[in-house]
N, C-alpha and C. Protein backbone atom coordinates (compact mmCIF):
# COMPACT_ATOMS: atom_id res chain seq x y z
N UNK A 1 187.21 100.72 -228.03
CA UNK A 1 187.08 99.89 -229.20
C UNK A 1 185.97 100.38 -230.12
N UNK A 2 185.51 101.23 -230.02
CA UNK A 2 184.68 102.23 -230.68
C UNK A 2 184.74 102.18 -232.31
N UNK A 3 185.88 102.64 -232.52
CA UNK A 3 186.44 102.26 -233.54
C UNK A 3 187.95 101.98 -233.91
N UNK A 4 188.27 100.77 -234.65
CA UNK A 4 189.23 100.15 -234.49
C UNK A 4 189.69 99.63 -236.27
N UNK A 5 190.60 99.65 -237.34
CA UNK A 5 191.14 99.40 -237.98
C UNK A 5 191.74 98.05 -238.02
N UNK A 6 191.42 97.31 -239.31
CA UNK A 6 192.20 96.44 -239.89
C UNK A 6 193.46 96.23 -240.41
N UNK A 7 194.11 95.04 -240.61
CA UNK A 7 195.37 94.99 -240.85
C UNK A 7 195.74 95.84 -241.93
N UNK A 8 195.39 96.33 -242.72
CA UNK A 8 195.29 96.98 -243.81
C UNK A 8 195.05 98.34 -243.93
N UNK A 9 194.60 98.98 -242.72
CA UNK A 9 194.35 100.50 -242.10
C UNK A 9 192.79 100.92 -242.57
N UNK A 10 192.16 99.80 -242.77
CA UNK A 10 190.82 100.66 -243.10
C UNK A 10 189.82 100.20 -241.90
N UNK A 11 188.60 101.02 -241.82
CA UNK A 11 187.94 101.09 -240.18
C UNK A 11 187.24 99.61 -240.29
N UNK A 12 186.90 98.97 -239.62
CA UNK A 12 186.17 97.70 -238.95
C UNK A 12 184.55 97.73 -239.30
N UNK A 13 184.09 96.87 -239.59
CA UNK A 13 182.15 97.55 -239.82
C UNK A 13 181.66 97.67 -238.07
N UNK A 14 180.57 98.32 -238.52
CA UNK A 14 180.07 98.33 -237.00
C UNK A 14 178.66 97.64 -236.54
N UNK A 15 179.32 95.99 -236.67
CA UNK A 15 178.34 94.98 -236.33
C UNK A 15 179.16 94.70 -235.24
N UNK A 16 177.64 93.13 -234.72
CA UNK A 16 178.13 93.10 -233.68
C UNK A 16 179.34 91.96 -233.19
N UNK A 17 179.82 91.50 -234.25
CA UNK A 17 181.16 90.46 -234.72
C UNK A 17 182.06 91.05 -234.10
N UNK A 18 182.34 92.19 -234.63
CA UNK A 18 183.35 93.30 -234.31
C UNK A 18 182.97 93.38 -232.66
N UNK A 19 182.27 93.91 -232.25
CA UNK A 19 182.26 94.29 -230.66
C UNK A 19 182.23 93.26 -229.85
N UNK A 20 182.02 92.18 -230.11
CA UNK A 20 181.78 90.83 -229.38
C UNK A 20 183.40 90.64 -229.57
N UNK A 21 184.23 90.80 -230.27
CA UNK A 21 185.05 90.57 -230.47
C UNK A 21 186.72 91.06 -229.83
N UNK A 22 185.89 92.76 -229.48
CA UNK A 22 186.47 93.81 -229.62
C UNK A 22 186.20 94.18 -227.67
N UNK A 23 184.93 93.54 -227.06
CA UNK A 23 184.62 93.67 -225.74
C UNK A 23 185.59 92.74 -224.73
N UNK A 24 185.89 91.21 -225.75
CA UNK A 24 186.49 90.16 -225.49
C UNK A 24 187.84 90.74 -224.81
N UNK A 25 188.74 91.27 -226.00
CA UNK A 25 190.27 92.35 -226.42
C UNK A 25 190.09 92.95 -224.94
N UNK A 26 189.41 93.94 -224.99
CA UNK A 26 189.46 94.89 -223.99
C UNK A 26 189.14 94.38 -222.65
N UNK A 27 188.25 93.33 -222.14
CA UNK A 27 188.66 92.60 -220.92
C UNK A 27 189.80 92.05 -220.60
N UNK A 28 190.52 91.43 -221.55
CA UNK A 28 191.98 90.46 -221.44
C UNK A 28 192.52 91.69 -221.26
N UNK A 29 192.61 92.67 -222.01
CA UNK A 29 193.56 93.71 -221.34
C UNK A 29 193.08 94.60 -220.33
N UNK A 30 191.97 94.69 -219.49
CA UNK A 30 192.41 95.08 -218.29
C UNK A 30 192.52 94.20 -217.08
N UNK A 31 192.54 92.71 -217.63
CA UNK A 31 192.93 91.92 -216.41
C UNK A 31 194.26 91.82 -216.35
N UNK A 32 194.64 91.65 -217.75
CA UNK A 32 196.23 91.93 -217.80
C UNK A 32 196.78 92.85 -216.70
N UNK A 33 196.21 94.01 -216.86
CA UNK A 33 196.51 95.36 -216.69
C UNK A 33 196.52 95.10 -214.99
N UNK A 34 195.40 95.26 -214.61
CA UNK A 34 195.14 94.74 -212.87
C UNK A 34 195.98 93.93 -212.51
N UNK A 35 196.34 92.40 -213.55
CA UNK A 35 196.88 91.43 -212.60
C UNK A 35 198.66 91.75 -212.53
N UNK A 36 199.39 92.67 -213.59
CA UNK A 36 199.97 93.02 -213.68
C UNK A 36 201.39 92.26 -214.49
N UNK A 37 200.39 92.07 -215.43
CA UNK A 37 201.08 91.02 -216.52
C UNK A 37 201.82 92.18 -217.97
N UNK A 38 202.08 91.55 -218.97
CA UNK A 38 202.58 92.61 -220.18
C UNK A 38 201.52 92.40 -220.72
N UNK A 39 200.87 93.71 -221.53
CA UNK A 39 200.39 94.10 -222.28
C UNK A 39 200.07 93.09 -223.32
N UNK A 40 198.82 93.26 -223.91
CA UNK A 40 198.21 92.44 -225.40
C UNK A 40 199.17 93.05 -226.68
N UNK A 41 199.35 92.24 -227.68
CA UNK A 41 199.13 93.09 -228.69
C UNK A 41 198.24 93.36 -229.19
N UNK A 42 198.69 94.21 -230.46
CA UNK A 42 196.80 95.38 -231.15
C UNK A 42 196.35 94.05 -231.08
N UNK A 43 195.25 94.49 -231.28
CA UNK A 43 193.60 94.12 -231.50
C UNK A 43 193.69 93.35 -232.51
N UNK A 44 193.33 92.50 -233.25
CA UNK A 44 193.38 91.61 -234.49
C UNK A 44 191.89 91.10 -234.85
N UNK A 45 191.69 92.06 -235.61
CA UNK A 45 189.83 91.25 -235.57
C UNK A 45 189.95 89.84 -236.11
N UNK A 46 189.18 89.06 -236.71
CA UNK A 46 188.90 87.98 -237.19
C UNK A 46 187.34 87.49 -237.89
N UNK A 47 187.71 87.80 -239.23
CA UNK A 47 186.42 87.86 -239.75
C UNK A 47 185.49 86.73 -240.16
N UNK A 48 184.38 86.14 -239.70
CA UNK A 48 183.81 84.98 -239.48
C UNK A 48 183.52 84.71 -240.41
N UNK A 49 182.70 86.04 -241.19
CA UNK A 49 181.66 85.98 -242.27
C UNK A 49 180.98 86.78 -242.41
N UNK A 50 179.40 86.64 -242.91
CA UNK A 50 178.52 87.51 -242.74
C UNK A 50 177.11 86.83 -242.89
N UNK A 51 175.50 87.04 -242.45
CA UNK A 51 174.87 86.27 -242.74
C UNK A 51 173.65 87.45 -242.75
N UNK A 52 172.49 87.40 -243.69
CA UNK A 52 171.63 88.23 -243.59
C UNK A 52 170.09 86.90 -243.47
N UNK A 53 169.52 87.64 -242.84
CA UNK A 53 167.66 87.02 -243.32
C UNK A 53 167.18 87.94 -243.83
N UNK A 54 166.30 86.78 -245.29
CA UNK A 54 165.77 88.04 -246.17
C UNK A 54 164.49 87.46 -246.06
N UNK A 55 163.92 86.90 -245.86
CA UNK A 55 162.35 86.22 -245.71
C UNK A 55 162.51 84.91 -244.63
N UNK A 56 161.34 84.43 -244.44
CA UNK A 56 160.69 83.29 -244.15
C UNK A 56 161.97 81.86 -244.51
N UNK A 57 162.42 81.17 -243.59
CA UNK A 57 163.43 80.36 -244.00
C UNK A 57 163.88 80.51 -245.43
N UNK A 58 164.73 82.08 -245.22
CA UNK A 58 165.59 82.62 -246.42
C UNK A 58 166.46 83.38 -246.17
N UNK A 59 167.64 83.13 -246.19
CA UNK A 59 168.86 83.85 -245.74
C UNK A 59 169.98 83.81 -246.71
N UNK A 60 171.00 84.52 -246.54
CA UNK A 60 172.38 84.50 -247.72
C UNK A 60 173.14 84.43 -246.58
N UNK A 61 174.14 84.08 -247.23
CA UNK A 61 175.39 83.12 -245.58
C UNK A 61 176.83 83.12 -246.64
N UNK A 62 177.79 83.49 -246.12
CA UNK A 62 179.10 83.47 -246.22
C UNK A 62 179.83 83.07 -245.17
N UNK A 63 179.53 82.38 -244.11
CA UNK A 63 180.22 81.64 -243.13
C UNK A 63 181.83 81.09 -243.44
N UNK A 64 182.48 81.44 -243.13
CA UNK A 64 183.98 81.33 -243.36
C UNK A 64 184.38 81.21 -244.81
N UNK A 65 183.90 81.80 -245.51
CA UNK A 65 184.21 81.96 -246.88
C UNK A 65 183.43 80.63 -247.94
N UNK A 66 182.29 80.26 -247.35
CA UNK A 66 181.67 79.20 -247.93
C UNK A 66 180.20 80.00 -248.18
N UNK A 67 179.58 80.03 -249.49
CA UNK A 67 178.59 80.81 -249.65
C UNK A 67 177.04 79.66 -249.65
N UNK A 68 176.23 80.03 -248.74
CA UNK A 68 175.05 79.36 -248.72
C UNK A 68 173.90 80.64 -249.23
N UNK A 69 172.65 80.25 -249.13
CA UNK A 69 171.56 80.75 -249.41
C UNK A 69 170.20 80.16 -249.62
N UNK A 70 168.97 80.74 -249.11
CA UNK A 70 168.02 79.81 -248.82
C UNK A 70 167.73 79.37 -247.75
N UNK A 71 167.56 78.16 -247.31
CA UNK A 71 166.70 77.69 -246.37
C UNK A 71 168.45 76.75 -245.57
N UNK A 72 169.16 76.40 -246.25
CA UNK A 72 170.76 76.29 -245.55
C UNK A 72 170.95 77.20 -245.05
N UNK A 73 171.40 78.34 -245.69
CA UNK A 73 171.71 79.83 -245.11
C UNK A 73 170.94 80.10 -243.80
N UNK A 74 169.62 79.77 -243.75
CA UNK A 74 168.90 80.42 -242.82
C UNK A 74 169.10 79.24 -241.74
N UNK A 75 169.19 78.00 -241.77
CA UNK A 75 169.34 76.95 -240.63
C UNK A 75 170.73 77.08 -240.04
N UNK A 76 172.17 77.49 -240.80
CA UNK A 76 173.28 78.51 -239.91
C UNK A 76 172.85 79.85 -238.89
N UNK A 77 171.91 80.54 -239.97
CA UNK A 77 171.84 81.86 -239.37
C UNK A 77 171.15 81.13 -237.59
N UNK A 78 170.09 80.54 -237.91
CA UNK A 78 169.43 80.25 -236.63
C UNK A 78 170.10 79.24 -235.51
N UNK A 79 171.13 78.81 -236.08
CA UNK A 79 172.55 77.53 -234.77
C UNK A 79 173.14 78.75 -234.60
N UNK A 80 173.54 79.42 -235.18
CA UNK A 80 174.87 80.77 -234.67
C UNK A 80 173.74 81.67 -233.36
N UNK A 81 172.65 82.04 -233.93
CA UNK A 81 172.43 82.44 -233.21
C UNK A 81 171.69 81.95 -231.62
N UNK A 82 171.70 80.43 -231.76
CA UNK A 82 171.16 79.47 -230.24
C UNK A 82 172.37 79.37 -229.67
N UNK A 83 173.45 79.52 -230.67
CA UNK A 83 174.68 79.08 -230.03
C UNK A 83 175.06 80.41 -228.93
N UNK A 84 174.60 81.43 -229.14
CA UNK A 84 175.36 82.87 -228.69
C UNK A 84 174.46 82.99 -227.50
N UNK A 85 173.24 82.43 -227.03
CA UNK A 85 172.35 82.54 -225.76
C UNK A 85 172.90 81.73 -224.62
N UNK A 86 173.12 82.36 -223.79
CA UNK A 86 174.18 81.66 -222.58
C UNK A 86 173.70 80.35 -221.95
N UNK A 87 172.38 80.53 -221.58
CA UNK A 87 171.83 79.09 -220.63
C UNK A 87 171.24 78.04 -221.70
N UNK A 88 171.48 76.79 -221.30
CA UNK A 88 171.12 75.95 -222.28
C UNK A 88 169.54 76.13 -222.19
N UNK A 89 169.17 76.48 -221.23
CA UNK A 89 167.35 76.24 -220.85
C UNK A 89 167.10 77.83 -221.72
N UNK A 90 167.46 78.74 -221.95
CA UNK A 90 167.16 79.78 -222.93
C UNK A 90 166.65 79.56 -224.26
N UNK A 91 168.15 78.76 -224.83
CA UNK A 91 168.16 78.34 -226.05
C UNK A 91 167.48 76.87 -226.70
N UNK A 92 166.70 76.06 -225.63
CA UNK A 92 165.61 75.50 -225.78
C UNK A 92 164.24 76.17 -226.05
N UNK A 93 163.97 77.11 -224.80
CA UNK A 93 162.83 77.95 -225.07
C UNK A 93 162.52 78.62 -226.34
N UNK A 94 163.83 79.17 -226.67
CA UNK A 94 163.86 80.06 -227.71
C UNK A 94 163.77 79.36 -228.93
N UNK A 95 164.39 78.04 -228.89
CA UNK A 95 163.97 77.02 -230.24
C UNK A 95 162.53 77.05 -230.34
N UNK A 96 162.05 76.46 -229.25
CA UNK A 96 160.66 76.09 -229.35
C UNK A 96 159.93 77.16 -229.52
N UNK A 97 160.27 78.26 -229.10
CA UNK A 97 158.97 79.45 -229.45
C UNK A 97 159.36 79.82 -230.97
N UNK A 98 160.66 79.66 -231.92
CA UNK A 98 160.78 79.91 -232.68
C UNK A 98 159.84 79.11 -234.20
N UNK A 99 160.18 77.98 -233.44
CA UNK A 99 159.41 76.59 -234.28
C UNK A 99 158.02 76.94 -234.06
N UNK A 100 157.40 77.61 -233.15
CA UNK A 100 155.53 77.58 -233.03
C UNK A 100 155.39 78.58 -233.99
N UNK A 101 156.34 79.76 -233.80
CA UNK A 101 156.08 80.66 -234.41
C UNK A 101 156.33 80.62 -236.18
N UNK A 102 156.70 79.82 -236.80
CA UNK A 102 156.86 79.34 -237.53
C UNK A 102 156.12 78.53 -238.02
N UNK A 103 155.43 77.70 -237.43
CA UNK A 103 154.07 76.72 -237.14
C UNK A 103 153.11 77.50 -237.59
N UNK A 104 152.77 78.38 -237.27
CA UNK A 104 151.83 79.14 -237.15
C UNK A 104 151.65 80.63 -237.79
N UNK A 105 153.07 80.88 -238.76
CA UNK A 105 152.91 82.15 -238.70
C UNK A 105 152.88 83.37 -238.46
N UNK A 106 153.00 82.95 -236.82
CA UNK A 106 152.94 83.94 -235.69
C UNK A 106 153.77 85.05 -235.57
N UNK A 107 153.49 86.33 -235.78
CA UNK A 107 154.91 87.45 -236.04
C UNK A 107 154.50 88.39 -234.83
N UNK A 108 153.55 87.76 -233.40
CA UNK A 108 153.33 88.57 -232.53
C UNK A 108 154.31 89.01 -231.34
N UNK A 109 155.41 88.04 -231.43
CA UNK A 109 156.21 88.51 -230.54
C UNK A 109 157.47 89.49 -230.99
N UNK A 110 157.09 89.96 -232.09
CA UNK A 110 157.97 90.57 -232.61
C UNK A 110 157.42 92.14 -231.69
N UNK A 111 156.40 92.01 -232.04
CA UNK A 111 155.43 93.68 -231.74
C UNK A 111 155.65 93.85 -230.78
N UNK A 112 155.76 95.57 -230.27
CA UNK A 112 155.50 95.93 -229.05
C UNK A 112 154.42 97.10 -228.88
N UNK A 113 153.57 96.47 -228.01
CA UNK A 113 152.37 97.28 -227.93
C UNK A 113 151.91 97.35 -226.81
N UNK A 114 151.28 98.21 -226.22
CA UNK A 114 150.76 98.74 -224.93
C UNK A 114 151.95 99.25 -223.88
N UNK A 115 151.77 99.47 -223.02
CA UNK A 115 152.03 100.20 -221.66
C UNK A 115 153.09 98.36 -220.88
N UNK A 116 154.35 98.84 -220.99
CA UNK A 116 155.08 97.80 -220.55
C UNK A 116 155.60 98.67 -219.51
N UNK A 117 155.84 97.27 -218.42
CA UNK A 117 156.59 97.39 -217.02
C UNK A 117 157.36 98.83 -216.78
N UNK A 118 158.02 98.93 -217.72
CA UNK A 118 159.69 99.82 -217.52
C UNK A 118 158.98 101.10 -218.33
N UNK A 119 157.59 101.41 -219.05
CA UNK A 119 157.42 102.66 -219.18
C UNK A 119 157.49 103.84 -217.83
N UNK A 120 157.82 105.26 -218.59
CA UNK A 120 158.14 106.00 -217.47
C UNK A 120 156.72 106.24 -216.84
N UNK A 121 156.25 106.64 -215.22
CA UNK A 121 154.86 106.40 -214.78
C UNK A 121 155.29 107.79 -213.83
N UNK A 122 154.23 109.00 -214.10
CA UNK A 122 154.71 109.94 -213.12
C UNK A 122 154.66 109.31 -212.12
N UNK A 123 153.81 108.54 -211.44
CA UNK A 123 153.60 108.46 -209.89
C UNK A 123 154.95 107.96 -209.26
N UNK A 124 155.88 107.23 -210.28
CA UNK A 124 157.02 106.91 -209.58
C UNK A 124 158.33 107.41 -209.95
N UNK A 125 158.38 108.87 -210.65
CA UNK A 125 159.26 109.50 -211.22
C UNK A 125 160.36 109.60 -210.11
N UNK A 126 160.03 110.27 -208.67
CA UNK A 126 160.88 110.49 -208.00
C UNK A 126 162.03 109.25 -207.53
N UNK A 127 161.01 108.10 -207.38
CA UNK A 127 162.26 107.05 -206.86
C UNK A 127 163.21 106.46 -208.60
N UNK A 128 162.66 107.01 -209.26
CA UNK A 128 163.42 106.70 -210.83
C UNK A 128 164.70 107.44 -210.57
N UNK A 129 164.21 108.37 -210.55
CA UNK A 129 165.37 109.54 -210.72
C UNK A 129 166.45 109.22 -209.39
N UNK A 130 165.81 109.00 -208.34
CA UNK A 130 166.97 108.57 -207.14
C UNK A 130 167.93 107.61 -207.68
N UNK A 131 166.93 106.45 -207.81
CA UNK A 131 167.94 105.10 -208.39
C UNK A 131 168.64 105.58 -209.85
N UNK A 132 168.79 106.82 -210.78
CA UNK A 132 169.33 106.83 -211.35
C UNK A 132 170.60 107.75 -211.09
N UNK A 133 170.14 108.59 -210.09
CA UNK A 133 171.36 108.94 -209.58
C UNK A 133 172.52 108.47 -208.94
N UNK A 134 171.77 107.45 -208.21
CA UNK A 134 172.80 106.90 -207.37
C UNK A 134 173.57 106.10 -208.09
N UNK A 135 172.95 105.37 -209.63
CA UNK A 135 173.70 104.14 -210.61
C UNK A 135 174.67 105.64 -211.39
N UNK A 136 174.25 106.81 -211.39
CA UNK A 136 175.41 106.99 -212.26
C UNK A 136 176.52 107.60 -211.09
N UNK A 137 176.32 107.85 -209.82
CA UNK A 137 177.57 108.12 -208.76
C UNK A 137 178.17 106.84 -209.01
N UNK A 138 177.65 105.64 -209.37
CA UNK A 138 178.63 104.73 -209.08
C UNK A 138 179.73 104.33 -209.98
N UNK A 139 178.65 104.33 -211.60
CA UNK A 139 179.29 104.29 -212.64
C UNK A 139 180.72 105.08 -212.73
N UNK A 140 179.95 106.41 -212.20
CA UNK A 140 181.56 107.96 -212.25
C UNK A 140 182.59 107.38 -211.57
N UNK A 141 182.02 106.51 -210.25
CA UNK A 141 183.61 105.69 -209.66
C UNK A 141 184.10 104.80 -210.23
N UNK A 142 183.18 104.24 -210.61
CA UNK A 142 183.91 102.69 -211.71
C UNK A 142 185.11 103.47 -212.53
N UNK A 143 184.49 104.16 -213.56
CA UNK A 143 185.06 104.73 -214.54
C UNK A 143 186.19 105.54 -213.97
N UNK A 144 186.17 106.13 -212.62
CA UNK A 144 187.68 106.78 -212.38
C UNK A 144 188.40 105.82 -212.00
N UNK A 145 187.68 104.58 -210.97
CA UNK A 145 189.14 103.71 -211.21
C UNK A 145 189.76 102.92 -212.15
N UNK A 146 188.68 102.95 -213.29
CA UNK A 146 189.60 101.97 -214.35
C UNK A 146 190.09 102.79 -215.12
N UNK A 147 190.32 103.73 -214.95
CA UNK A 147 191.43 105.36 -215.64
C UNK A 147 191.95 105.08 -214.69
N UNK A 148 191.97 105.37 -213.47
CA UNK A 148 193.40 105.29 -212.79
C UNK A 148 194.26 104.20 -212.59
N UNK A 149 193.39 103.37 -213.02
CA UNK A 149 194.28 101.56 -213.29
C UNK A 149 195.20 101.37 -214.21
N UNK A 150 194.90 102.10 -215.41
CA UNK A 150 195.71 102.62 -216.35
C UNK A 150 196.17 103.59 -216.82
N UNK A 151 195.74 104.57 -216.40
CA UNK A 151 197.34 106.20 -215.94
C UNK A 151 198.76 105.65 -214.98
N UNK A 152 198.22 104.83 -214.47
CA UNK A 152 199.04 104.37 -213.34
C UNK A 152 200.31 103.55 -213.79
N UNK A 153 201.43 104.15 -213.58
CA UNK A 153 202.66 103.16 -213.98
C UNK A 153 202.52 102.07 -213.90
């Protein structure tokens, strides 16, 4: 789904509407595929809208063909996006740190600075490199059987 065309033959943008959309497609069809049902038809995107933030409770919003902007625009942009965080206890947290930060100004959690967890550390290069070997032997099997799931009559 990399890239994929509209009803109209021209290519798809490459947000993440499209792939959320397009990841959806491509699971239904390989459960299809496994459970041994008929085939999807094409792909049919479905276009929501579009929404940008341009400042500080300021956004432009075209949400299903209804045009907002401002401080509306930006109170969609911020429900679409509580709505898309899976656990309800996430999308509490994430309200509330959004609202302090807002409170306050605060643009520190945006930054990333210093020496985090997952930087690379010689002293533990060797067991990196193990555990990355062994995740991509596994990956190489994944990936041959879901090719052979579908080469397969």
């Amino acid at each position: 789904m990399a890239f994929s065309l509209d009803k109209h033959g021209q290519p798809l943008q490459g947000v993440a509407q499209v792939a959320m959309q397009g990841g959806t497609y491509a699971a239904k069809a390989i459960t299809r595929k496994i459970a041994g049902k008929p085939k999807l038809g094409p792909f049919n995107y479905f276009d929501k809208g579009s929404i940008a933030v341009i400042g500080r409770a300021a956004a432009v919003a075209n949400p299903f063909g209804v045009h907002l902007w401002g401080l509306p625009a930006w109170i969609v942009w911020a429900f679409i996006h509580l709505a898309y965080i899976v656990e309800f206890q996430n999308r509490v947290l994430i309200f509330i740190q959004w609202a302090i930060q807002d409170a306050t100004f605060n643009r520190g959690s945006r930054l990333i600075t210093g020496v985090a967890p997952t930087d690379f550390d010689s002293s533990t290069t060797p067991l990196l490199e193990k555990d990355v070997s062994s995740s991509l032997r596994l990956t190489r099997r994944t990936n041959r059987q879901l090719l052979n799931c579908f080469l397969s009559p």
